[in-house]
C-alpha atoms as a PDB file:
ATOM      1  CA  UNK A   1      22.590   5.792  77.209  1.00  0.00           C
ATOM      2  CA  UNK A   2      20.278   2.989  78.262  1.00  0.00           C
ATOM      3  CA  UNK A   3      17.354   5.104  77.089  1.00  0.00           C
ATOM      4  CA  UNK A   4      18.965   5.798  73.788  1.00  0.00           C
ATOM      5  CA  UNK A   5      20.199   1.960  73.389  1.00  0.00           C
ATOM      6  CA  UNK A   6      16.209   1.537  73.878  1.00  0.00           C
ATOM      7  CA  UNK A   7      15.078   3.333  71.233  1.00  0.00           C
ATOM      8  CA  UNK A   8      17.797   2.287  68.688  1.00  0.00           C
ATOM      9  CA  UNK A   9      16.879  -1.327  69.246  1.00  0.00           C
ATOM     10  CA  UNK A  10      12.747  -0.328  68.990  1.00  0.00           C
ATOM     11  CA  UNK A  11      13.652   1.136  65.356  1.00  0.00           C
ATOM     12  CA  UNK A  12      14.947  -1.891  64.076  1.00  0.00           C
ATOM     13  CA  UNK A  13      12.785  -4.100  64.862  1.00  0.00           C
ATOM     14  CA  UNK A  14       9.981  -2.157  63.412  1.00  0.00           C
ATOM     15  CA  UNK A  15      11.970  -1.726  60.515  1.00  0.00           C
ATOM     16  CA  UNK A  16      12.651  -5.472  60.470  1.00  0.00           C
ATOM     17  CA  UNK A  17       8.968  -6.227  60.315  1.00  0.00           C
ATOM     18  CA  UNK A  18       6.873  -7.883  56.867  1.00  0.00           C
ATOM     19  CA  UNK A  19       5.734  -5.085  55.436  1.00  0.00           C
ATOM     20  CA  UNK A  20       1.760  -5.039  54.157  1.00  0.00           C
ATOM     21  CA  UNK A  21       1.632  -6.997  50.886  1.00  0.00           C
ATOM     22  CA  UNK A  22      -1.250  -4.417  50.431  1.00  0.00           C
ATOM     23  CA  UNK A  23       0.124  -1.510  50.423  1.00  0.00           C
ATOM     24  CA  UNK A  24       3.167  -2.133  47.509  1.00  0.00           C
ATOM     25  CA  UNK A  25       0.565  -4.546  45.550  1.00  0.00           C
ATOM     26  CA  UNK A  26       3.083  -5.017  42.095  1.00  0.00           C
ATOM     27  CA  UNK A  27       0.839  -4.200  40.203  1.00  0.00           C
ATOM     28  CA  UNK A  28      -2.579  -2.043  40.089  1.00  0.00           C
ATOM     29  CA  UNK A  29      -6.190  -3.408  39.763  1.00  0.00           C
ATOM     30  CA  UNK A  30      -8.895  -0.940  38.500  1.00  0.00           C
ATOM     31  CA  UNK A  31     -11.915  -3.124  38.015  1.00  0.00           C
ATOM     32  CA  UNK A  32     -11.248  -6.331  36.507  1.00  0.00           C
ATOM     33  CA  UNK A  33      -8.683  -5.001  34.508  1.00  0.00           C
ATOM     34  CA  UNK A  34      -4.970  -5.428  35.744  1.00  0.00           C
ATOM     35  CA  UNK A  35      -2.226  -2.709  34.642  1.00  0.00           C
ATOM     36  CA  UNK A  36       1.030  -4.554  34.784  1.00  0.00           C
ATOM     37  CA  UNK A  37       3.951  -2.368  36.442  1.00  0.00           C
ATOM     38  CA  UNK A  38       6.353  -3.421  33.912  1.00  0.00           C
ATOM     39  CA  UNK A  39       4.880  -1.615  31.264  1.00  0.00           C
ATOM     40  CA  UNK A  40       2.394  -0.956  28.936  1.00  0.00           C
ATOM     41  CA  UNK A  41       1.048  -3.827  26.596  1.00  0.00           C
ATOM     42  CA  UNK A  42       1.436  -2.410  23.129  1.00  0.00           C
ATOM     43  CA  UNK A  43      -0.898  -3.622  20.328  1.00  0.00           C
ATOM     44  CA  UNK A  44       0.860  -5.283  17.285  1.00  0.00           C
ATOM     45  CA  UNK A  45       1.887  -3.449  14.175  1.00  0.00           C
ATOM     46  CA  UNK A  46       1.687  -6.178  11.879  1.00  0.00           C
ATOM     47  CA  UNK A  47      -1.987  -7.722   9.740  1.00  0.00           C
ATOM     48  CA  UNK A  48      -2.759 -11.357  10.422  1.00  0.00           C
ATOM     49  CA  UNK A  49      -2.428 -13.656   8.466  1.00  0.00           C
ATOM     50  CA  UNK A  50      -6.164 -13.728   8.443  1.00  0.00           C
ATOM     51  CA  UNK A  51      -6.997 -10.418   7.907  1.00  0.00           C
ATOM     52  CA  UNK A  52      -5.123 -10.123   5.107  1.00  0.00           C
ATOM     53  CA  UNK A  53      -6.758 -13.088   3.358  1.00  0.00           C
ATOM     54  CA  UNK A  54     -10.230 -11.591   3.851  1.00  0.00           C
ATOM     55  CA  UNK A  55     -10.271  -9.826   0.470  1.00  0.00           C
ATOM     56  CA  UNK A  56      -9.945 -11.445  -2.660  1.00  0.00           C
ATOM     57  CA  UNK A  57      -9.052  -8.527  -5.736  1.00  0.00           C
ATOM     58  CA  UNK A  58      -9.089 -11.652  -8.056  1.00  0.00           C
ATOM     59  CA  UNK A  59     -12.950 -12.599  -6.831  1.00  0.00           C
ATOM     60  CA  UNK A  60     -12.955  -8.983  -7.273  1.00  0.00           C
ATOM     61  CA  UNK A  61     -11.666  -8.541 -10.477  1.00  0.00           C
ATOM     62  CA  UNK A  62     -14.035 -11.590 -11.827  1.00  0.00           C
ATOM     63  CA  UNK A  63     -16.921  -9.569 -10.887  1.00  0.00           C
ATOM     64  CA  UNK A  64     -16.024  -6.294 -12.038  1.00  0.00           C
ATOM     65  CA  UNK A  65     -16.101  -8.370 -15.492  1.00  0.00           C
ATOM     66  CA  UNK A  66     -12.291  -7.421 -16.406  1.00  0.00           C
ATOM     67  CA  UNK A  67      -9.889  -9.724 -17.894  1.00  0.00           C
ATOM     68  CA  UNK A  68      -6.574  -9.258 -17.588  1.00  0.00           C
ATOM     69  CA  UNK A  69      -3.953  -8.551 -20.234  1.00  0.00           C
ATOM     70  CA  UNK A  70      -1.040 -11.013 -20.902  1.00  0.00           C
ATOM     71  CA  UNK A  71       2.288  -9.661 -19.133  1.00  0.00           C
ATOM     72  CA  UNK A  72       3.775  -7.084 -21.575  1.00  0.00           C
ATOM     73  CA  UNK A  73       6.875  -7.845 -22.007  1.00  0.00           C
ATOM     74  CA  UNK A  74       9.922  -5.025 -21.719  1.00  0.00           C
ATOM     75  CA  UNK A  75      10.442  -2.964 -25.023  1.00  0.00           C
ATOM     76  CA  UNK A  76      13.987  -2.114 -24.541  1.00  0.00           C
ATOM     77  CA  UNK A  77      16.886  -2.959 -21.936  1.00  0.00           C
ATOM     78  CA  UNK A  78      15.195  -3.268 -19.007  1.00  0.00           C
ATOM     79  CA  UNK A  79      12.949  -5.603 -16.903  1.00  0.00           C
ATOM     80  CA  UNK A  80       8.847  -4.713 -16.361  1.00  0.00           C
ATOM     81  CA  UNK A  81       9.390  -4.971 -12.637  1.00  0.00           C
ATOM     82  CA  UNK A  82      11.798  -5.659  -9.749  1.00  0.00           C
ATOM     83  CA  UNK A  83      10.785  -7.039  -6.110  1.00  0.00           C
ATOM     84  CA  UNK A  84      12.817  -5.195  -3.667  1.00  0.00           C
ATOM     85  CA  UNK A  85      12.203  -6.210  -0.264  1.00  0.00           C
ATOM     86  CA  UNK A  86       8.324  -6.167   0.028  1.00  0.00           C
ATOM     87  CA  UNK A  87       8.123  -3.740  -3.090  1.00  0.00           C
ATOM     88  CA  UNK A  88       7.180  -4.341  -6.356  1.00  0.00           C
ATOM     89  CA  UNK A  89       8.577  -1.598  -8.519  1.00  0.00           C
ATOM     90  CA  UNK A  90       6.489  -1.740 -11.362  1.00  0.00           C
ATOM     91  CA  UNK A  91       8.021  -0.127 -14.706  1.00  0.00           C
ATOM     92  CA  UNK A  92       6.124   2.358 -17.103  1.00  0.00           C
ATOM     93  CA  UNK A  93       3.067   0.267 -18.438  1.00  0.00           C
ATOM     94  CA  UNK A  94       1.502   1.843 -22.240  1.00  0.00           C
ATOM     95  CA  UNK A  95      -1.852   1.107 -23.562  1.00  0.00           C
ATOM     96  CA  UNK A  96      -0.935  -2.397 -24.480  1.00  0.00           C
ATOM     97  CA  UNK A  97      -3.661  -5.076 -25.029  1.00  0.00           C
ATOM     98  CA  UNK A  98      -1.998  -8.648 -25.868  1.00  0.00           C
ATOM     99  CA  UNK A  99       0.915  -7.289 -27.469  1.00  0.00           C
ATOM    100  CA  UNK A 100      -0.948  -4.652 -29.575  1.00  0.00           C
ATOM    101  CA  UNK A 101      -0.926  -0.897 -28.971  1.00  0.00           C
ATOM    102  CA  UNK A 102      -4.700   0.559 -27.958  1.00  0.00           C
ATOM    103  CA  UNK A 103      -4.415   4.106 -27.729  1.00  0.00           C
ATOM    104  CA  UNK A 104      -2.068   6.898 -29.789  1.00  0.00           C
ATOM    105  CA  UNK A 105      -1.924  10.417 -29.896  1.00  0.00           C
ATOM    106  CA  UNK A 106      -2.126  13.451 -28.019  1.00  0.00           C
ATOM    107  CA  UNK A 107      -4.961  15.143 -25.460  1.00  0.00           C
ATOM    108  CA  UNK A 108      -7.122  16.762 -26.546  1.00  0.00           C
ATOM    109  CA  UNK A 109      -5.909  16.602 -30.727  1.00  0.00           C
ATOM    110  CA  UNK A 110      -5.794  13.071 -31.440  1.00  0.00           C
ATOM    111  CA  UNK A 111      -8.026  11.521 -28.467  1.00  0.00           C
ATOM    112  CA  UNK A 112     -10.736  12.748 -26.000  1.00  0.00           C
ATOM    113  CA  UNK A 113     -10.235  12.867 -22.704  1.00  0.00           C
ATOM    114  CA  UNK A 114     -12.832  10.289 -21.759  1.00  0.00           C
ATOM    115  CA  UNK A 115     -10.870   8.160 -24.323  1.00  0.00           C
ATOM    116  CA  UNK A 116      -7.326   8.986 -23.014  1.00  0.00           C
ATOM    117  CA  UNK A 117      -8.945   8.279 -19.416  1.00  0.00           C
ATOM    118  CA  UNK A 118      -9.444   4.808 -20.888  1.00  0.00           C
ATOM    119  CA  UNK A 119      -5.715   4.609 -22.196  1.00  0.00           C
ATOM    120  CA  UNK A 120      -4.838   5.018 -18.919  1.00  0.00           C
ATOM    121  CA  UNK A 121      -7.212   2.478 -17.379  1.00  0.00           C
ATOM    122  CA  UNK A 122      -5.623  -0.036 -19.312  1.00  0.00           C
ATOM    123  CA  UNK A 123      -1.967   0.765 -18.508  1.00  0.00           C
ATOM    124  CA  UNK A 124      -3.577   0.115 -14.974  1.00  0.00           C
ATOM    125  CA  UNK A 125      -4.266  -3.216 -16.183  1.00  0.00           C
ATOM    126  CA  UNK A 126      -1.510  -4.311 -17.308  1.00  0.00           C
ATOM    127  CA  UNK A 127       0.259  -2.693 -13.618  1.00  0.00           C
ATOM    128  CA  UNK A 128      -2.125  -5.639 -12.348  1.00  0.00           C
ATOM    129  CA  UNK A 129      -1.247  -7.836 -14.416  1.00  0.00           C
ATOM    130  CA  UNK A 130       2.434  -7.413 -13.691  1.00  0.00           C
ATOM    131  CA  UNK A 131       1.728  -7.187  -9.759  1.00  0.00           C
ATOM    132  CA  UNK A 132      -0.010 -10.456 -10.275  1.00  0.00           C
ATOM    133  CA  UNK A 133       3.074 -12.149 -12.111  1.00  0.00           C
ATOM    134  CA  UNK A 134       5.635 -10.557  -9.220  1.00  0.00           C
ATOM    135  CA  UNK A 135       3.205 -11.894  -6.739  1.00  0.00           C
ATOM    136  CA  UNK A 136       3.585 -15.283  -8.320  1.00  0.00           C
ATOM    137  CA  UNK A 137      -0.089 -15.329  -9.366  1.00  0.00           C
ATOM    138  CA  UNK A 138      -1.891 -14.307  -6.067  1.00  0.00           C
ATOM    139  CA  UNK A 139      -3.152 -10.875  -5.532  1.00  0.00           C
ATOM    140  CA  UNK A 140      -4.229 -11.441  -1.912  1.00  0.00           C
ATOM    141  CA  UNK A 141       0.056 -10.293  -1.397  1.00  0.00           C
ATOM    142  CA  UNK A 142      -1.368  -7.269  -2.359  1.00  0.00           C
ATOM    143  CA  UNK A 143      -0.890  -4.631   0.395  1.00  0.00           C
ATOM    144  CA  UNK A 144      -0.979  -1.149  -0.921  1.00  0.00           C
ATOM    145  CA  UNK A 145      -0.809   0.321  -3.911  1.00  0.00           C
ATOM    146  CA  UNK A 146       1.450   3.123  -2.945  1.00  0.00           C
ATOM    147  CA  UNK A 147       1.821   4.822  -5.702  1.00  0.00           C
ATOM    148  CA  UNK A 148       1.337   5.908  -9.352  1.00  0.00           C
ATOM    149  CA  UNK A 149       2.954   7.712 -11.744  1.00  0.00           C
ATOM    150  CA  UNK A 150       0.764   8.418 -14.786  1.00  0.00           C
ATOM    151  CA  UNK A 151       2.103  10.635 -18.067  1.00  0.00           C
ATOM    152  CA  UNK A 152      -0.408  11.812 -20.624  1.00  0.00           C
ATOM    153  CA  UNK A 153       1.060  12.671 -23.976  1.00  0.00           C
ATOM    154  CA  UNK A 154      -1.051  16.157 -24.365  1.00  0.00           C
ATOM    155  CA  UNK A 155      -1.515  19.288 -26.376  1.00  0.00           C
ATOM    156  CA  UNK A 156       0.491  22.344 -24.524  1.00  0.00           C
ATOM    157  CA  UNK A 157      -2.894  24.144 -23.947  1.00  0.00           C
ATOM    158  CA  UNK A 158      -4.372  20.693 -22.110  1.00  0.00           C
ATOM    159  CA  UNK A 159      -4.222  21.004 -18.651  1.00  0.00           C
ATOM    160  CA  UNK A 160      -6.490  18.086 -17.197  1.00  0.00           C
ATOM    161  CA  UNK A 161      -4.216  15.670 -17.030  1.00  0.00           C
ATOM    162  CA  UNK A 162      -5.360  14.217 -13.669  1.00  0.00           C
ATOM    163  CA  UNK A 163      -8.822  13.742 -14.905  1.00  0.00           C
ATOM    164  CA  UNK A 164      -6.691  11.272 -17.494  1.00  0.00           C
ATOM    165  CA  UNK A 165      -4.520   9.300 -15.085  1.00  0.00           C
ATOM    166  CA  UNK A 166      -7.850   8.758 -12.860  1.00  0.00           C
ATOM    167  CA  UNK A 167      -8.575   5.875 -15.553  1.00  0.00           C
ATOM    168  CA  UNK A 168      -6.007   3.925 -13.610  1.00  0.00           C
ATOM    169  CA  UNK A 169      -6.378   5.350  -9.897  1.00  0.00           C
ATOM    170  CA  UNK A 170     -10.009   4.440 -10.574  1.00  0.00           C
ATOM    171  CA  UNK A 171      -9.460   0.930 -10.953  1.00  0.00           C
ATOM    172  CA  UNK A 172      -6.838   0.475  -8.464  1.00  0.00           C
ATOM    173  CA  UNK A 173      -9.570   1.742  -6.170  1.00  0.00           C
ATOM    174  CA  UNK A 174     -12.058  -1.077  -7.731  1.00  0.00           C
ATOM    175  CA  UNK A 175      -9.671  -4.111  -7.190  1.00  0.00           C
ATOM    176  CA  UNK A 176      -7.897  -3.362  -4.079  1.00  0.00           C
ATOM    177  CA  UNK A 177     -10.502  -1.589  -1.876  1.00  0.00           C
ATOM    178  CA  UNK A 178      -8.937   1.137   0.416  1.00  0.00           C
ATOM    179  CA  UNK A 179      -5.623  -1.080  -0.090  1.00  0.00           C
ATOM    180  CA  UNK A 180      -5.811   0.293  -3.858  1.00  0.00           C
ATOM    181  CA  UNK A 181      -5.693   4.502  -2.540  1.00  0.00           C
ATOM    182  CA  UNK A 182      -2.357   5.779  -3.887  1.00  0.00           C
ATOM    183  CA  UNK A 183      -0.060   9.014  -3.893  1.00  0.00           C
ATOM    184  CA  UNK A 184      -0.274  10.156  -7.570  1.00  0.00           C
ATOM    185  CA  UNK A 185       2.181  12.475  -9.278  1.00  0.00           C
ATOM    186  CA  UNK A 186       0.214  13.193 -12.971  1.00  0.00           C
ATOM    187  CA  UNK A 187       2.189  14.672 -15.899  1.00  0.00           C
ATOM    188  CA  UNK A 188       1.543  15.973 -19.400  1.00  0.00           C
ATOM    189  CA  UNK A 189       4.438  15.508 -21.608  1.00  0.00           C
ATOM    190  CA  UNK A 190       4.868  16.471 -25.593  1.00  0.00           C
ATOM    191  CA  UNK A 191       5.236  13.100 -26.408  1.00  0.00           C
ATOM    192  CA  UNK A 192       5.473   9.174 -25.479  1.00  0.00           C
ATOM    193  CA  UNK A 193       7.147   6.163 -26.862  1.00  0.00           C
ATOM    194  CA  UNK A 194       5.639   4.823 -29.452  1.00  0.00           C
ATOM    195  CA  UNK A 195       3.486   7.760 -29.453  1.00  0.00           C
ATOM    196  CA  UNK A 196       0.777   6.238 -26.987  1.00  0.00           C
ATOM    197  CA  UNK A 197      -1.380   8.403 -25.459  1.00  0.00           C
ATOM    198  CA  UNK A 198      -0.606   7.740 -21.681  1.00  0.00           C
ATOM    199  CA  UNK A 199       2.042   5.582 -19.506  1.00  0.00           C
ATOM    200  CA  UNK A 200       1.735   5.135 -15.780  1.00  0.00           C
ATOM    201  CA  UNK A 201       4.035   3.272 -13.357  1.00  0.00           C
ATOM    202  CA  UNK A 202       3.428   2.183 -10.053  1.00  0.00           C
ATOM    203  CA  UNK A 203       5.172   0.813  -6.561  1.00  0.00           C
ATOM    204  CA  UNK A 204       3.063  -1.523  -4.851  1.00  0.00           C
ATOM    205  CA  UNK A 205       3.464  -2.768  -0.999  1.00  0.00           C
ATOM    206  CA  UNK A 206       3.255  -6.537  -0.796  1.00  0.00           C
ATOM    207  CA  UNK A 207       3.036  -9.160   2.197  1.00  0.00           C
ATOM    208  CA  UNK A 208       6.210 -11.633   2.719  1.00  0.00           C
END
């Protein structure tokens, strides 16, 4: 019993002793880098301020040599865009220069294509120009351009449409940088309002 009694009393107070600070370190150093046990350090989601501000589409737009067309205003009973959260939905845009209609007719009958690609370069302007107004003038809110929607008014034998609607993902790509690269759905249709020769809409990503 005595030796028993002995050895109980020898466990504890090893068992009672500091263990080595050493050995169960809280955390691990490799290098001079420190790897916290709590968990890994994740890397925020979110563009600075900053960054954001780096690029300027309207310093960009100034040297491209492009001026931009008044804010059409909406033809019928609805509203040219609506801010949703931090997305400006931006509604079908026509060929529109200052309140006069540029480009009518059908592809390839009425207009080239080079020429309808230019119809639809200028219902990206006026996208832009309606961004710009959502944005409350400044174009550095400008996150993505998400994407277009782009309608060519074309013969039933025409089948390039997306060579058309590239008049507007061109300049998207122009102004915005990589911020302007889109999803695109491109559709030829038997007819447009007003009979213009292409209409393209757009949702656009925007800071707070």
């Amino acid at each position: 019993m005595y030796t028993m009694k002995s050895c109980l009393l020898t466990l504890a107070v090893a068992l009672s002793a500091p263990r080595s600070t050493a050995a169960f370190s809280p955390s691990l150093t490799l290098g001079s880098s420190r790897l916290p046990t709590g968990g890994v350090q994740r890397r925020s989601m979110h563009t600075s301020p900053a960054l954001r501000m780096s690029y300027d589409p309207d310093a960009r737009i100034k040297e491209l040599g492009i001026d931009l067309p008044k804010v059409a205003a909406a033809a019928a009973n609805y509203v040219p865009y609506i801010v949703s959260g931090n997305y400006v939905y931006v509604a079908g845009q026509i060929p529109v220069l200052n309140g006069e209609i540029q480009f009518k007719g059908t592809v390839p009958k009425d207009k080239t294509m080079d020429i309808a690609y230019q119809s639809a370069r200028l219902c990206g302007l006026n996208i832009i120009a309606q961004v710009k107004d959502a944005c409350g003038g400044d174009l550095k809110r400008v996150k993505k351009v998400v994407k277009l929607v782009g309608f060519v008014n074309s013969e039933d034998t025409f089948t390039d449409q997306p060579k058309v609607i590239n008049g507007a993902s061109d300049l998207m790509v122009e102004v915005f940088g990589d911020a302007g690269r889109h999803a695109r759905s491109a559709v030829g249709v038997n007819v447009l309002p007003l009979g213009v020769t292409t209409e393209v809409e757009a949702i656009v990503e925007i800071f707070p």
